[in-house]
C-alpha atoms as a PDB file:
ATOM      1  CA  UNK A   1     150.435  59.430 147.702  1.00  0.00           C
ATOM      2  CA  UNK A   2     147.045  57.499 146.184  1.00  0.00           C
ATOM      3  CA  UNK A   3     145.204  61.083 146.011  1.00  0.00           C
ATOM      4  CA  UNK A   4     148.256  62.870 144.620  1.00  0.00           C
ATOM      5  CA  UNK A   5     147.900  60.215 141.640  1.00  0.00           C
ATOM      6  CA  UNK A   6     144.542  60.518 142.066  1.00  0.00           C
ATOM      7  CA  UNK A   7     144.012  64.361 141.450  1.00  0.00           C
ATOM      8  CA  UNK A   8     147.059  64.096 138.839  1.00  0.00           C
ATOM      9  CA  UNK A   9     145.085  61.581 136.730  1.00  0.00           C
ATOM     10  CA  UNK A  10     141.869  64.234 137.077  1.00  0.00           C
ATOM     11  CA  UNK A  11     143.370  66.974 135.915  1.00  0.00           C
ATOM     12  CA  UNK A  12     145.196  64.712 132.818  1.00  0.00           C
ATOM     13  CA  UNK A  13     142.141  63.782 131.958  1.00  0.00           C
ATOM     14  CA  UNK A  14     140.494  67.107 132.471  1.00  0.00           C
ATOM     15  CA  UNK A  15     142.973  68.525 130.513  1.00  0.00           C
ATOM     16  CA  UNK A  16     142.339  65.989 127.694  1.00  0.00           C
ATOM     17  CA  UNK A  17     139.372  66.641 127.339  1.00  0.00           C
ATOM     18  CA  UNK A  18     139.590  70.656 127.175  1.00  0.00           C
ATOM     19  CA  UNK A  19     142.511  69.774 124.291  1.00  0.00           C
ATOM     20  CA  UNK A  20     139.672  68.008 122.773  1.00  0.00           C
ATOM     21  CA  UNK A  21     137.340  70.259 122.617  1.00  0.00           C
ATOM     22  CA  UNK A  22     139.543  73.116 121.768  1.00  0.00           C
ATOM     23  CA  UNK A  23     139.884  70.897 118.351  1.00  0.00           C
ATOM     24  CA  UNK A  24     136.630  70.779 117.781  1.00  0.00           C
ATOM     25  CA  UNK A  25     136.078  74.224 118.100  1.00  0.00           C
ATOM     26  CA  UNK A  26     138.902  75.104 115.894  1.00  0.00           C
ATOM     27  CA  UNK A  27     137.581  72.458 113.052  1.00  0.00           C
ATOM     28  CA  UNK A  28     133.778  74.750 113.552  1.00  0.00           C
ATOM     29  CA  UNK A  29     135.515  78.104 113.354  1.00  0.00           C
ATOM     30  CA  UNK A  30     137.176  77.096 109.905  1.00  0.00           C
ATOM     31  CA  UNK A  31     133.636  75.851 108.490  1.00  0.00           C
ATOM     32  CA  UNK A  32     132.110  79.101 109.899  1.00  0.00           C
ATOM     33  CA  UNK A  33     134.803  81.262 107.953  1.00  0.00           C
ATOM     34  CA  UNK A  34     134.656  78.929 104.714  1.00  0.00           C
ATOM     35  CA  UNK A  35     130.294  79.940 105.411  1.00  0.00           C
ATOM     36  CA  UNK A  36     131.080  83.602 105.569  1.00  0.00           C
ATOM     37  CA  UNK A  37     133.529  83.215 102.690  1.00  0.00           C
ATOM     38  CA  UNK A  38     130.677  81.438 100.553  1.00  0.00           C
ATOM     39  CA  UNK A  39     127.819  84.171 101.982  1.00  0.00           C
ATOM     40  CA  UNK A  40     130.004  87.152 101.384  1.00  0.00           C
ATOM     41  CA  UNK A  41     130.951  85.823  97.456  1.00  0.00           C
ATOM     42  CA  UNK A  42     126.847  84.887  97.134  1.00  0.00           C
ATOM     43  CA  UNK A  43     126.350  88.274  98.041  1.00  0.00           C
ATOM     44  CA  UNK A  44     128.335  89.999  95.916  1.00  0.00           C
ATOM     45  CA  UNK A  45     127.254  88.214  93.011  1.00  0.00           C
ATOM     46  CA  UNK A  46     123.111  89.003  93.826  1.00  0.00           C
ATOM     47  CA  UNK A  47     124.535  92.701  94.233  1.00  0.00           C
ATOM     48  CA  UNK A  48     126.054  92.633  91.000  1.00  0.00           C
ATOM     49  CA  UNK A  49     123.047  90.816  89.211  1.00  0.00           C
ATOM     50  CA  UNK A  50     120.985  93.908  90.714  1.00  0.00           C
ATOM     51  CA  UNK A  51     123.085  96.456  89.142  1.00  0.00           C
ATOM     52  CA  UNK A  52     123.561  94.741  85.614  1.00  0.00           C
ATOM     53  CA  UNK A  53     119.893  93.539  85.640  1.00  0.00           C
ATOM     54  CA  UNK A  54     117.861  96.470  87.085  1.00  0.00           C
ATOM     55  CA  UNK A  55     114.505  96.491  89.053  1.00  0.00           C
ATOM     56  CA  UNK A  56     111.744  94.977  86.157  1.00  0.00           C
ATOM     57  CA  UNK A  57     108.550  96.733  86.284  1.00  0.00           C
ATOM     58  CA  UNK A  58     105.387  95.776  84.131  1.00  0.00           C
ATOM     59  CA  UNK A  59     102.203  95.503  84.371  1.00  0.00           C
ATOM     60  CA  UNK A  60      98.734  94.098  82.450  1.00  0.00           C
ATOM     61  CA  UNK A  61      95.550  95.240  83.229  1.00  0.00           C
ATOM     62  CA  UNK A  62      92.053  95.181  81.709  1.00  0.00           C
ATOM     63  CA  UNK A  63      89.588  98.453  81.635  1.00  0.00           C
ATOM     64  CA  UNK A  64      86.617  96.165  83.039  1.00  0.00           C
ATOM     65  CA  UNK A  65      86.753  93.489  85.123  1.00  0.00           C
ATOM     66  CA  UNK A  66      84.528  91.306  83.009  1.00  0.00           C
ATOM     67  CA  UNK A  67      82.112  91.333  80.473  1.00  0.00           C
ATOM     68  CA  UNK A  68      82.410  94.865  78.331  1.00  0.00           C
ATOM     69  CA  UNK A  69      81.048  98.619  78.408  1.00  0.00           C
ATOM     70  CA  UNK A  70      82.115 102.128  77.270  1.00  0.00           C
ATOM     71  CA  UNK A  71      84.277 104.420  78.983  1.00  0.00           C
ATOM     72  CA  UNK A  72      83.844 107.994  78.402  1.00  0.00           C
ATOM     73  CA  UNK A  73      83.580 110.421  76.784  1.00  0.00           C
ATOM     74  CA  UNK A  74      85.057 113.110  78.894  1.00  0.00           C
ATOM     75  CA  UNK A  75      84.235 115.897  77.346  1.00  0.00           C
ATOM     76  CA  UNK A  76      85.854 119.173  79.912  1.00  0.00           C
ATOM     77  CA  UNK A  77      89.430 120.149  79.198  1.00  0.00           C
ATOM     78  CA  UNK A  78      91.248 118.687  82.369  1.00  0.00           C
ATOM     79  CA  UNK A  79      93.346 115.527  81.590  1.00  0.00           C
ATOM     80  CA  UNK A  80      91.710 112.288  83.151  1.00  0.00           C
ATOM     81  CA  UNK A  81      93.075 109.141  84.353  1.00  0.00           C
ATOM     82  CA  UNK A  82      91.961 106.024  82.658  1.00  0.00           C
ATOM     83  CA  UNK A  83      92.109 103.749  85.496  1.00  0.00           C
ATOM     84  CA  UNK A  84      92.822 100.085  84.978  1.00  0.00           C
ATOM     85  CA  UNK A  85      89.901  98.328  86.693  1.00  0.00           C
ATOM     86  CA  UNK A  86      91.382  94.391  86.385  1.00  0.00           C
ATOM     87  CA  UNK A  87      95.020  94.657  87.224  1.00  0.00           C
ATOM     88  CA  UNK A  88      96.088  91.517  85.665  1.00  0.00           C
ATOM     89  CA  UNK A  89      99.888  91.678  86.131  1.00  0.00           C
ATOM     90  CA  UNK A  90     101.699  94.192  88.357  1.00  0.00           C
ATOM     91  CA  UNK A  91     105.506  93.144  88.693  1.00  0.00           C
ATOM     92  CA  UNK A  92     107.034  95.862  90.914  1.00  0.00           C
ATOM     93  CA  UNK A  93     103.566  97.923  92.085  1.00  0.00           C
ATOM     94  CA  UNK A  94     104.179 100.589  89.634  1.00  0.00           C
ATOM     95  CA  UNK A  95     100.872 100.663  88.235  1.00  0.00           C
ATOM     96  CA  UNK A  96      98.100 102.057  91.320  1.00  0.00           C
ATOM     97  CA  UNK A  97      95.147 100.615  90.183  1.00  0.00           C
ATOM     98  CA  UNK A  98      92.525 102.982  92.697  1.00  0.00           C
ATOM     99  CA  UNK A  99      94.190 106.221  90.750  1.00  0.00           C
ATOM    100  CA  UNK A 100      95.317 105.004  87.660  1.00  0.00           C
ATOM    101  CA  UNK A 101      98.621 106.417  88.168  1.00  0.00           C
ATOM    102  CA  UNK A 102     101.692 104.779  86.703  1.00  0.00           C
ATOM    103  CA  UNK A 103     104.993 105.740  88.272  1.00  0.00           C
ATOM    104  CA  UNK A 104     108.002 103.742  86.573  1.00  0.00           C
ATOM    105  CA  UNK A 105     111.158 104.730  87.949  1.00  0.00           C
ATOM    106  CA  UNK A 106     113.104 102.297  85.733  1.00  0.00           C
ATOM    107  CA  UNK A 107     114.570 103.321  81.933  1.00  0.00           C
ATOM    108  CA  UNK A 108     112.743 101.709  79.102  1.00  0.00           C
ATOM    109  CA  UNK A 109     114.423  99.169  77.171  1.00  0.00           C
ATOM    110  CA  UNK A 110     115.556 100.083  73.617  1.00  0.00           C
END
């Protein structure tokens, strides 16, 4: 009769301590879905500042890197890049200063 009590007060406890972690799992899965709730509405709003704001490109650059000089003249027909030796500023790489090509895929502002 002792180990009948025995295994019935092992399993009572057993079981009181599954109930109790069953609680705290069900207290972490509403602060993980009150997380993704928060993350999902953060995310949406950066998408939305994205689209209203745009991708900002500029750039500053300097035809020397120091001191001064003269560039040119060119004096053949062919168009020539005038290539931006001290990039200064370059806020989305749209400016390649080794060609001197500018490639702006955003709309100016008026």
């Amino acid at each position: 009769m002792k180990t009948m009590k025995t295994w019935e007060k092992q399993k009572n406890d057993e079981i009181s301590m599954l109930t109790e972690k069953m609680k705290e799992q069900e207290l972490m899965l509403v602060q993980v879905k009150a997380q993704k709730t928060n993350l999902t509405a953060l995310i949406n709003k950066l998408k939305q500042q994205s689209i209203t704001e745009g991708k900002k490109v500029a750039f500053s650059a300097a035809l020397l890197a120091q001191g001064f000089g003269t560039i040119g003249p060119y004096y053949d027909n062919r168009l020539t890049n005038l290539v931006f030796r001290h990039v200064i500023t370059n806020i989305g790489d749209a400016y390649n200063p080794q060609t001197g090509n500018n490639r702006c895929d955003v709309v100016a502002a008026v």
